[in-house]
Protein backbone atom coordinates (compact mmCIF):
# COMPACT_ATOMS: atom_id res chain seq x y z
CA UNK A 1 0.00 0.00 0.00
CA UNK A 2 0.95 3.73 0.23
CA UNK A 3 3.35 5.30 2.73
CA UNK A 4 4.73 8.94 2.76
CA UNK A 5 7.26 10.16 0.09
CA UNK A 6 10.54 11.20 0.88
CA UNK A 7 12.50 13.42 -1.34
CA UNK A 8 16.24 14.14 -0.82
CA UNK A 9 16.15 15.03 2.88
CA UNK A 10 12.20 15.44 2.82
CA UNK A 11 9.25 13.47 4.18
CA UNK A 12 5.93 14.09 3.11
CA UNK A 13 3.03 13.53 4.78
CA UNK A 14 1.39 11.13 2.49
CA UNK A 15 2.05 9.23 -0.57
CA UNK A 16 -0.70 11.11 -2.07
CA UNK A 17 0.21 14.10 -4.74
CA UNK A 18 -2.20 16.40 -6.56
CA UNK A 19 -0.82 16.21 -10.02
CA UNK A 20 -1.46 19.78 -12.35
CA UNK A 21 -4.14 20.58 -14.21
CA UNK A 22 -3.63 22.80 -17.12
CA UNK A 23 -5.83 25.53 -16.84
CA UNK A 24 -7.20 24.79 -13.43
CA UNK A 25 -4.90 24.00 -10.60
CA UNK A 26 -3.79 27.37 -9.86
CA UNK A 27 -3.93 28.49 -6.40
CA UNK A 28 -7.75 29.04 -6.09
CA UNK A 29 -7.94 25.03 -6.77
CA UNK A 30 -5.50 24.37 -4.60
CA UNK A 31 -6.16 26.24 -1.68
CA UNK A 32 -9.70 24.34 -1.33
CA UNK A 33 -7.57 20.81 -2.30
CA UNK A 34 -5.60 22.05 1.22
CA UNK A 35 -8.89 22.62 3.24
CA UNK A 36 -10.10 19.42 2.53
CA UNK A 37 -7.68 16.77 1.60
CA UNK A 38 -4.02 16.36 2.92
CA UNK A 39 -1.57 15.56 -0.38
CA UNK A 40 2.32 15.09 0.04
CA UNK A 41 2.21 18.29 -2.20
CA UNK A 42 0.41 19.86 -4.98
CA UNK A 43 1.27 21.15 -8.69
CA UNK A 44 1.44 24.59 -10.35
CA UNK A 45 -0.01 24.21 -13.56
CA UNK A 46 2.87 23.58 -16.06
CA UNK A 47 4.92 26.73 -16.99
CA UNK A 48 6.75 27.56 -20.05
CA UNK A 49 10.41 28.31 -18.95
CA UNK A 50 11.08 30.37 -20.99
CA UNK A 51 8.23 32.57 -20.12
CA UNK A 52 9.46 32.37 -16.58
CA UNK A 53 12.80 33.70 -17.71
CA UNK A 54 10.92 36.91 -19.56
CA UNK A 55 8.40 37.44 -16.56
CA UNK A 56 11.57 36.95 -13.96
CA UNK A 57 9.71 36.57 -10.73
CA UNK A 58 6.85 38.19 -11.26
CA UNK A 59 3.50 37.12 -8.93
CA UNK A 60 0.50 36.19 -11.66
CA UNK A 61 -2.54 33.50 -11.28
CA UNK A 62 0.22 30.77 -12.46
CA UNK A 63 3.01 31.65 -10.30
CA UNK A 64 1.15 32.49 -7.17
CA UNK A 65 0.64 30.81 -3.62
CA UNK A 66 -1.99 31.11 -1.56
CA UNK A 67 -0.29 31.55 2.74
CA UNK A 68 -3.12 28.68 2.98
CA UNK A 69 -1.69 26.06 0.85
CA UNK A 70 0.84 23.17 1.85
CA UNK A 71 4.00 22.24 -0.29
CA UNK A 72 4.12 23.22 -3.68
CA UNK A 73 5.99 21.93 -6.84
CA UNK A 74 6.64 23.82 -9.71
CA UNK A 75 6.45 22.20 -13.11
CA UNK A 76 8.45 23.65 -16.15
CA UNK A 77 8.76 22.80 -19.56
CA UNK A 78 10.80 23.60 -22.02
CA UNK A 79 13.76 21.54 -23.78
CA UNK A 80 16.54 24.76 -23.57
CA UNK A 81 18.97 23.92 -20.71
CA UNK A 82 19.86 27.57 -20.50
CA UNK A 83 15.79 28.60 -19.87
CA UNK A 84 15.66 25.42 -17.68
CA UNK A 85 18.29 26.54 -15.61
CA UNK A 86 16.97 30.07 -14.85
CA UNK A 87 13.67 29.40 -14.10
CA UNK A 88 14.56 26.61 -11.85
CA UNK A 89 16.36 28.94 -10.07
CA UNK A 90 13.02 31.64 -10.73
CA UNK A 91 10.75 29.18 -8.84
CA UNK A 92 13.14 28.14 -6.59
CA UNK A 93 13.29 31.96 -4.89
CA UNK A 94 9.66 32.06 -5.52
CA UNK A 95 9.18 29.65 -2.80
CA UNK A 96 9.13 26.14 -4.48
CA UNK A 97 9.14 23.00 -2.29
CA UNK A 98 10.28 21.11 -5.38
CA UNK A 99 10.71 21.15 -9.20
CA UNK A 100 9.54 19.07 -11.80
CA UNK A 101 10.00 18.71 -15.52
CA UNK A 102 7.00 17.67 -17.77
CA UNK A 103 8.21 15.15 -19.91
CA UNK A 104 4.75 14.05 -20.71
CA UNK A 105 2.80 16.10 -21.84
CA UNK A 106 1.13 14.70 -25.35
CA UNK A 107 -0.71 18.13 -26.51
CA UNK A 108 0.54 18.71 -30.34
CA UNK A 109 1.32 21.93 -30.12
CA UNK A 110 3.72 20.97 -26.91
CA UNK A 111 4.98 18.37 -28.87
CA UNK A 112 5.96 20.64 -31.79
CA UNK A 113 8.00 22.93 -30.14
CA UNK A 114 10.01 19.77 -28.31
CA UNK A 115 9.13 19.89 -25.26
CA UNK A 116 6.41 17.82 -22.91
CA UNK A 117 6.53 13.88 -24.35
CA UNK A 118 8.61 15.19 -27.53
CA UNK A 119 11.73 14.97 -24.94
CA UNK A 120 11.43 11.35 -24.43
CA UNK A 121 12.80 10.97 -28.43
CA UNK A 122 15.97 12.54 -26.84
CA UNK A 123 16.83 11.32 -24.24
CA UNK A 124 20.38 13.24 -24.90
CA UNK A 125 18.59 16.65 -24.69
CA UNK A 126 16.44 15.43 -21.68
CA UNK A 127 19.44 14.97 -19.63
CA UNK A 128 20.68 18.36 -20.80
CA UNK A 129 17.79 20.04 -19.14
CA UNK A 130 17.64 17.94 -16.43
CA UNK A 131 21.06 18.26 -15.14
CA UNK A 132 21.23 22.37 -15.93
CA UNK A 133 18.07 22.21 -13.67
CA UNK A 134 20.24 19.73 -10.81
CA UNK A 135 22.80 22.31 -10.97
CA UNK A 136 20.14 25.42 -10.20
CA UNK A 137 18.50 24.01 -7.17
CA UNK A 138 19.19 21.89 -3.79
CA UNK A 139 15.56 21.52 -3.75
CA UNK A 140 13.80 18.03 -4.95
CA UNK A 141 14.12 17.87 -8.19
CA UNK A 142 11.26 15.30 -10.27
CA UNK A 143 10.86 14.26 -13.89
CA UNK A 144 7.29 13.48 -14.88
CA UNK A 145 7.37 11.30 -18.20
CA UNK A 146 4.78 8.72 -19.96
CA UNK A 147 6.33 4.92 -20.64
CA UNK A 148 6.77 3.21 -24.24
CA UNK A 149 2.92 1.57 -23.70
CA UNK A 150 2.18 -0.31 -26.18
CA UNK A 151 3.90 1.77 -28.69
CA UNK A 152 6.95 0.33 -31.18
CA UNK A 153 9.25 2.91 -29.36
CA UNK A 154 11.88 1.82 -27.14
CA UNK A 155 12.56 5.03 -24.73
CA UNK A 156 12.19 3.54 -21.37
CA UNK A 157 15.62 2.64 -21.42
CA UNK A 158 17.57 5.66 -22.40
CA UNK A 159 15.06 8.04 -20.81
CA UNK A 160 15.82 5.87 -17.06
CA UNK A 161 19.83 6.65 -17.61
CA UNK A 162 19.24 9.98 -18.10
CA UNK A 163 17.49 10.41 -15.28
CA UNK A 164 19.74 8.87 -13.02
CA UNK A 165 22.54 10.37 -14.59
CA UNK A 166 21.28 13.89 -14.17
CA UNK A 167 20.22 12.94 -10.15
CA UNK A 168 16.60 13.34 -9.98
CA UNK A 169 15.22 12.64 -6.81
CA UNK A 170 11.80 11.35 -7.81
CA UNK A 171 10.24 10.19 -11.11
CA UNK A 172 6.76 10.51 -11.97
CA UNK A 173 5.50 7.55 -14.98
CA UNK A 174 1.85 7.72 -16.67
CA UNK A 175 1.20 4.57 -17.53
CA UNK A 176 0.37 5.34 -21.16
CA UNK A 177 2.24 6.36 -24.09
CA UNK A 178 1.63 9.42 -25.33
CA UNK A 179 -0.61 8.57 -28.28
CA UNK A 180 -2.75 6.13 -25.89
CA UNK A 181 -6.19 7.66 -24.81
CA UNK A 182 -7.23 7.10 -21.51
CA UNK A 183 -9.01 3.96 -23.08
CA UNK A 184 -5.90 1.91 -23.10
CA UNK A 185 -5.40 -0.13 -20.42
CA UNK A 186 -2.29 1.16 -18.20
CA UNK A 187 1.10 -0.69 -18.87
CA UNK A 188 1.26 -1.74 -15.43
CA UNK A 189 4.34 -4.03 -15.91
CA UNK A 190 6.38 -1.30 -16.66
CA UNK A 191 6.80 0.10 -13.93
CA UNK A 192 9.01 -2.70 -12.44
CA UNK A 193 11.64 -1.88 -15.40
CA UNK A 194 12.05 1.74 -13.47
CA UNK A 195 11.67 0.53 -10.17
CA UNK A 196 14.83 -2.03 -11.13
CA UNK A 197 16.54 0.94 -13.40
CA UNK A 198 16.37 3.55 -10.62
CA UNK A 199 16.11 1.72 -7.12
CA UNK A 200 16.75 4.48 -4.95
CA UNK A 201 14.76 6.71 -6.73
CA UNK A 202 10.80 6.50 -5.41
CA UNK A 203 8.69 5.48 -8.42
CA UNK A 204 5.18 7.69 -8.54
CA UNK A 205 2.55 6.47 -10.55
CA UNK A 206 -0.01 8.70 -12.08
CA UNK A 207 -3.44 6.75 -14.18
CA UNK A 208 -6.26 4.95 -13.73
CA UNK A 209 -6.76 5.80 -9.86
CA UNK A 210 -10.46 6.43 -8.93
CA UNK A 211 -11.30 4.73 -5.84
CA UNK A 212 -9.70 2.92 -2.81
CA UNK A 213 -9.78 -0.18 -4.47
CA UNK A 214 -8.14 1.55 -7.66
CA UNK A 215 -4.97 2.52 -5.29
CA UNK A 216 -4.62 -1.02 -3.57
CA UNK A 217 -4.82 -2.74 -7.23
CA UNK A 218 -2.34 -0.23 -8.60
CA UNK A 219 0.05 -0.61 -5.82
CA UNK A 220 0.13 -4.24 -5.85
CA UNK A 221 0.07 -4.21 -9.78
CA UNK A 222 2.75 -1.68 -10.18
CA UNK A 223 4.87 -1.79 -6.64
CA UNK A 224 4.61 2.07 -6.65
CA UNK A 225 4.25 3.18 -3.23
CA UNK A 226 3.39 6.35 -4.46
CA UNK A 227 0.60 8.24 -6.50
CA UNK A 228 -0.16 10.68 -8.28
CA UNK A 229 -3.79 11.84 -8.93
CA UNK A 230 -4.99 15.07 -10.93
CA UNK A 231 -8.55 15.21 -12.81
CA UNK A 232 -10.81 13.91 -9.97
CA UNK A 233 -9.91 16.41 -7.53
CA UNK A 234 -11.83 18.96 -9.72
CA UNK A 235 -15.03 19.82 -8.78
CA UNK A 236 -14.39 17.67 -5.17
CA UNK A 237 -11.13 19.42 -3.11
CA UNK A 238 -12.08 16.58 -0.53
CA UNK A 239 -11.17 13.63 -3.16
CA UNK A 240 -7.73 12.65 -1.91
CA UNK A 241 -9.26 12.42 1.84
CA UNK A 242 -12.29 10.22 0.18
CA UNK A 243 -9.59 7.87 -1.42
CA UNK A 244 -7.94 7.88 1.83
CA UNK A 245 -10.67 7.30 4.06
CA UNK A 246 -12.66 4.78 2.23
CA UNK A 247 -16.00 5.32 3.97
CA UNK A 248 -16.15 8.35 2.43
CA UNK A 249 -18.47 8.14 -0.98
CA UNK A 250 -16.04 10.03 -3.50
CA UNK A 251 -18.75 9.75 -6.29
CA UNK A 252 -21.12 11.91 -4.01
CA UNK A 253 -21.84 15.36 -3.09
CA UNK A 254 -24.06 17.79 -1.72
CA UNK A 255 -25.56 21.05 -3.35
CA UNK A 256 -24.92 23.38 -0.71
CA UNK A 257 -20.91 22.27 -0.71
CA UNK A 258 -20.72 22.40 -3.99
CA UNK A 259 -21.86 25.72 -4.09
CA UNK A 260 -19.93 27.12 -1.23
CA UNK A 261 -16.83 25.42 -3.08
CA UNK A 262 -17.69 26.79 -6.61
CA UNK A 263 -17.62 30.54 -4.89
CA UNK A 264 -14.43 30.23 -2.84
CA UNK A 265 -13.25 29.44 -5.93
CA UNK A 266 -14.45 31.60 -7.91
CA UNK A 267 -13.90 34.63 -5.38
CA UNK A 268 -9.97 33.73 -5.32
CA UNK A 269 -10.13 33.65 -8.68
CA UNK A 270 -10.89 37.12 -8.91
CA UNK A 271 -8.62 38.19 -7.08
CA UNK A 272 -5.61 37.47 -9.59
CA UNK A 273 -7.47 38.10 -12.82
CA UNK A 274 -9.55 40.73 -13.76
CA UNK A 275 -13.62 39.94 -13.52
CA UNK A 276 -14.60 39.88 -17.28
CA UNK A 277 -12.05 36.89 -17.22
CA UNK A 278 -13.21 35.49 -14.66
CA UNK A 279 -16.68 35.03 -15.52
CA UNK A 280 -15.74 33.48 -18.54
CA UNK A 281 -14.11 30.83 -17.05
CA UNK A 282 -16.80 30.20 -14.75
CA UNK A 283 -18.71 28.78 -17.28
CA UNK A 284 -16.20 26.20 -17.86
CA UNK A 285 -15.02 25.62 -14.17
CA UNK A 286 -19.11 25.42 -12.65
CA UNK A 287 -18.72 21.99 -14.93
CA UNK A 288 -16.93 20.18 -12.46
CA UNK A 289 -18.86 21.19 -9.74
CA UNK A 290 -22.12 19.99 -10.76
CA UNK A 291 -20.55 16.60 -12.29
CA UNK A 292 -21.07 15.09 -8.77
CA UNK A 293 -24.32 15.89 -8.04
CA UNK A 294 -27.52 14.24 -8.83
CA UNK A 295 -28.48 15.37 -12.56
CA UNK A 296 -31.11 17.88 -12.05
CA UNK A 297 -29.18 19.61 -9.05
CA UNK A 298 -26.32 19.58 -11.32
CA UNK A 299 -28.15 21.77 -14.28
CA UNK A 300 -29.65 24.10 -11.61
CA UNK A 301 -26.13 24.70 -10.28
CA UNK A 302 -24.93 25.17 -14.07
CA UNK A 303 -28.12 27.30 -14.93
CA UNK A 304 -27.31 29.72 -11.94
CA UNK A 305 -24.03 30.15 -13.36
CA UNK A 306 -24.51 30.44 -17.60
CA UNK A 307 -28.02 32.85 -16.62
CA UNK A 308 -26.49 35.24 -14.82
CA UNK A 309 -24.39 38.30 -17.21
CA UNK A 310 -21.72 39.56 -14.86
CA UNK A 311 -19.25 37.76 -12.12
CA UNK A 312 -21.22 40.03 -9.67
CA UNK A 313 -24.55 38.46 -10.28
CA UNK A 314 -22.84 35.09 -10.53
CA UNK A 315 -21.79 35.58 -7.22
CA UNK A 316 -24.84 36.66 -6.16
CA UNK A 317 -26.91 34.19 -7.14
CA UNK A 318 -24.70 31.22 -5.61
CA UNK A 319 -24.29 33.52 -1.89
CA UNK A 320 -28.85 33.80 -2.26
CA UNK A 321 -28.74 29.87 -3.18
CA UNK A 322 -26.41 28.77 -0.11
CA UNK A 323 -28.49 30.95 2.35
CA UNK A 324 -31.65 29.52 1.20
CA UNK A 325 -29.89 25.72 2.15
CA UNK A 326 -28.84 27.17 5.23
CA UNK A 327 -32.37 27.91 6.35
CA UNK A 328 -33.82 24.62 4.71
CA UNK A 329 -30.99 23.12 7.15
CA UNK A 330 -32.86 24.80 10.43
């Protein structure tokens, strides 16, 4: 089963990490993942280094954290040593409890510009980065990557002696290749090649975990002590303490929390981008919210939201729709 994660000289509390969530887990997500689950650490959303390097510290809705939140790990990508290195050392004076390069990202237009999964076709220029990034920082430093599947390439190999070449301290495997859907079956077996490649380097694995059950099949099927989940924290910050705790129903949820959750968030939001953007997003973000509930609470929740014409009334409407629970609640 799980236990806590240790990186370099670092113990986590749990084996549990909130992965990143392009587009969502900026601090607003986060801060409500800290409230209501306890993760070894969470993820920025991935960051371009290079935009790092031409931003050079500054605070913005990616960058940010929240005094509420827990540990926090960077993620860059990128495949220019030089951009690598600087940002590392960027994020590392932000604040950063540890670093991570994406090395698995499949999204074409990552691909094209050779970074995310493109990387794991060189493993030559992967070590490049990763050991320009060792050389920047004391602090943890992890490579997140996708395996060979059931692909014809052979990468597991040469990507594994990179990383242990360039001393990583943790290494982070989907169990997919990069042009497998999330409706191929993980490659569970190949997880024992890193775990026999790298075996003092703790193996996380990130796929196919959606219940308690999911984690005590994966960790006997794998031997990963460790995992990594991202997409079904959205919408429910309490998912990681529901996978934990397995009396806790992770497939339900209530309307007023829900709610209450979709305005913290919401209301954080707004304070690190400007309203009009905002309520934009809120169209896409009151999605996840009302996934959990029962159908028709879930398209009142989402008709509150896309009815309303402003952030303020958006707002509005969710603070008049908790109050009236409250007093149903007396």
């Amino acid at each position: 089963m799980l236990s806590p994660l240790t990186l370099r000289d670092i113990t986590f509390n749990s084996g549990v990490i909130q992965g990143p969530l392009a587009g969502y887990s900026c601090a607003p997500f986060r801060r409500l993942i800290w409230q209501h689950s306890q993760p070894a650490f969470c993820y920025t959303e991935m960051l371009p280094a290079r935009q790092i390097c031409i931003e050079n510290g500054n605070i913005n809705r990616y960058t940010f954290k929240h005094p509420d939140e827990g540990p926090l790990c960077y993620q860059l990508s990128g495949c220019s040593p030089e951009y690598l290195a600087q940002a590392t050392q960027i994020v590392d004076a932000m604040g950063a409890d540890c670093i991570d390069l994406n090395a698995g990202c499949p999204k074409p237009k990552i691909r094209k510009k050779g970074h995310g999964s493109a990387l794991l076709a060189h493993p030559d220029q992967l070590y490049q980065c990763l050991i320009a990034m060792r050389r920047a920082t004391e602090k943890p430093l992890l490579l997140k990557i996708r395996v060979d599947g059931n692909s014809a390439e052979r990468n597991n190999s040469k990507v594994a002696q990179a990383a242990l070449k360039a001393g990583i301290d943790g290494l982070v495997i989907h169990g997919r290749h990069w042009l497998e859907d999330d409706s191929t079956p993980c490659s569970y077996h190949q997880a024992q090649f890193f775990h026999e490649a790298l075996p003092n380097i703790p193996i996380i694995w990130n796929g196919d975990i959606s219940t308690p059950q999911s984690i005590k099949h994966i960790t006997e099927a794998t031997g990963c002590k460790h995992v990594m989940v991202a997409r079904g924290s959205m919408g429910r910050p309490d998912w990681i303490h529901s996978l934990m705790h397995p009396s806790v129903d992770p497939a339900s949820s209530s309307l007023a929390r829900s709610a209450q959750w979709l305005k913290q968030h919401l209301d954080d939001l707004s304070t690190l981008e400007p309203a009009g953007r905002v309520y934009y997003q809120s169209r896409s973000i009151v999605h996840y919210y009302a996934k959990h509930l029962p159908l028709s609470e879930g398209i009142y929740l989402k008709q509150l939201i896309n009815q309303a014409d402003t952030l303020i009334k958006i707002i509005n409407n969710l603070n008049n729709l908790i109050q009236d629970l409250d007093k149903q609640q007396l």
